[in-house]
Protein backbone atom coordinates (compact mmCIF):
# COMPACT_ATOMS: atom_id res chain seq x y z
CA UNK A 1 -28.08 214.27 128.76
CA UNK A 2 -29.96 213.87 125.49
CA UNK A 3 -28.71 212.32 122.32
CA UNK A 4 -27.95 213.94 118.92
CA UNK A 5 -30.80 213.39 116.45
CA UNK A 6 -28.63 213.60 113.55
CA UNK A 7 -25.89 211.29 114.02
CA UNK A 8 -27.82 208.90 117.18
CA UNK A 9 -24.44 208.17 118.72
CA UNK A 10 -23.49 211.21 120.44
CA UNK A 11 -24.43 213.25 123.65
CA UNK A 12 -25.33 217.03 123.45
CA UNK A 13 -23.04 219.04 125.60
CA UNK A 14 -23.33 222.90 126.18
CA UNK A 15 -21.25 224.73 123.95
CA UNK A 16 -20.76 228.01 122.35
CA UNK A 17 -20.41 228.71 118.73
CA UNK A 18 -20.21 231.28 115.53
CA UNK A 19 -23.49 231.67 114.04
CA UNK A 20 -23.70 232.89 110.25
CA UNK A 21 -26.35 234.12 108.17
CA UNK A 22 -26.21 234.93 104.59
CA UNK A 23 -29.02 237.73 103.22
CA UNK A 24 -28.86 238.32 99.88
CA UNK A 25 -27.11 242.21 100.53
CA UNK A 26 -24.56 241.15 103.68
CA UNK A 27 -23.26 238.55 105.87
CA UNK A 28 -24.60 238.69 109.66
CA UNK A 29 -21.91 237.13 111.69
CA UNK A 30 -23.17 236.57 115.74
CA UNK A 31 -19.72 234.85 117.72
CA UNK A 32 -20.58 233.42 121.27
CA UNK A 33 -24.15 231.82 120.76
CA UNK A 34 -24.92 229.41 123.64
CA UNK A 35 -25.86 226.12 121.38
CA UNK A 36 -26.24 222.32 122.70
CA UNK A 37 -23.15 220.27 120.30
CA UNK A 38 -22.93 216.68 120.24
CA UNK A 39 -20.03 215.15 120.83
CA UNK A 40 -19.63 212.44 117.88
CA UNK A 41 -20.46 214.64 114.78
CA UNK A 42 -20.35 217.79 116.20
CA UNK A 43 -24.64 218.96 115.04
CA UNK A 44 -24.88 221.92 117.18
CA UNK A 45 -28.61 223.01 119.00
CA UNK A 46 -30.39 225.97 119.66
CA UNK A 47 -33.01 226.09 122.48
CA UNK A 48 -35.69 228.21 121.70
CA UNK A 49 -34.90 231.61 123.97
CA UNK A 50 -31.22 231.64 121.85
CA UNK A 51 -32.90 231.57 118.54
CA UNK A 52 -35.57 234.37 119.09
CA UNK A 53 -32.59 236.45 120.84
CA UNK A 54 -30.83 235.40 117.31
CA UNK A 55 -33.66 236.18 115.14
CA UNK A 56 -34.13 240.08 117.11
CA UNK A 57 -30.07 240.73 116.46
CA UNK A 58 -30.32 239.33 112.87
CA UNK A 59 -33.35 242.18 112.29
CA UNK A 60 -31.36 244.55 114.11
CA UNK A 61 -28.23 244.44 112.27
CA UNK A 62 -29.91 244.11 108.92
CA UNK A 63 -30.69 247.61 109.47
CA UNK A 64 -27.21 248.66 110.09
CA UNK A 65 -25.18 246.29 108.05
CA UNK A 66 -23.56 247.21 104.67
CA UNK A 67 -21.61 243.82 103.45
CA UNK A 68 -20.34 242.05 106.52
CA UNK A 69 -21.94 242.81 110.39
CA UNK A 70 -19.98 240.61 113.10
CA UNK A 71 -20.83 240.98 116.90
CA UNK A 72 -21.07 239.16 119.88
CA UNK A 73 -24.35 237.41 121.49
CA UNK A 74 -24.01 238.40 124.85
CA UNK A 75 -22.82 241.99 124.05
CA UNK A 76 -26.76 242.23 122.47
CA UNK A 77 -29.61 243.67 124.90
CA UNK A 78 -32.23 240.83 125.33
């Protein structure tokens, strides 16, 4: 397993986790992103496939969104 590069102490486990982004007219909320977390200080990772998947459902939703857009990662077509 690799270490954190943050904190240097822990070991990056697979996880899932809420991931938020603020634009300046609504709140994109994504729940159930597959992310790498270490285990001391909790830093969470994305590999590279999760955050272009992220980036395509953040530029879809802006689109759609009024104020607040919340949906699920796996629920998303690739």
């Amino acid at each position: 397993m690799k270490g954190c590069f943050f904190c240097k102490n822990g070991t990056l486990v697979e996880s899932v986790t809420t991931y938020m982004v603020d634009l300046s007219n609504c709140i994109i909320i994504v729940k159930n992103v597959p992310c790498e977390e270490c285990t001391e200080c909790g830093e969470r990772y994305f590999d590279d496939s999760v955050m272009e998947r992220l980036k395509k459902i953040i530029e879809k939703a802006r689109g759609l969104a009024s104020e607040v857009f919340v949906t699920d990662f796996a629920k998303q077509a690739a």
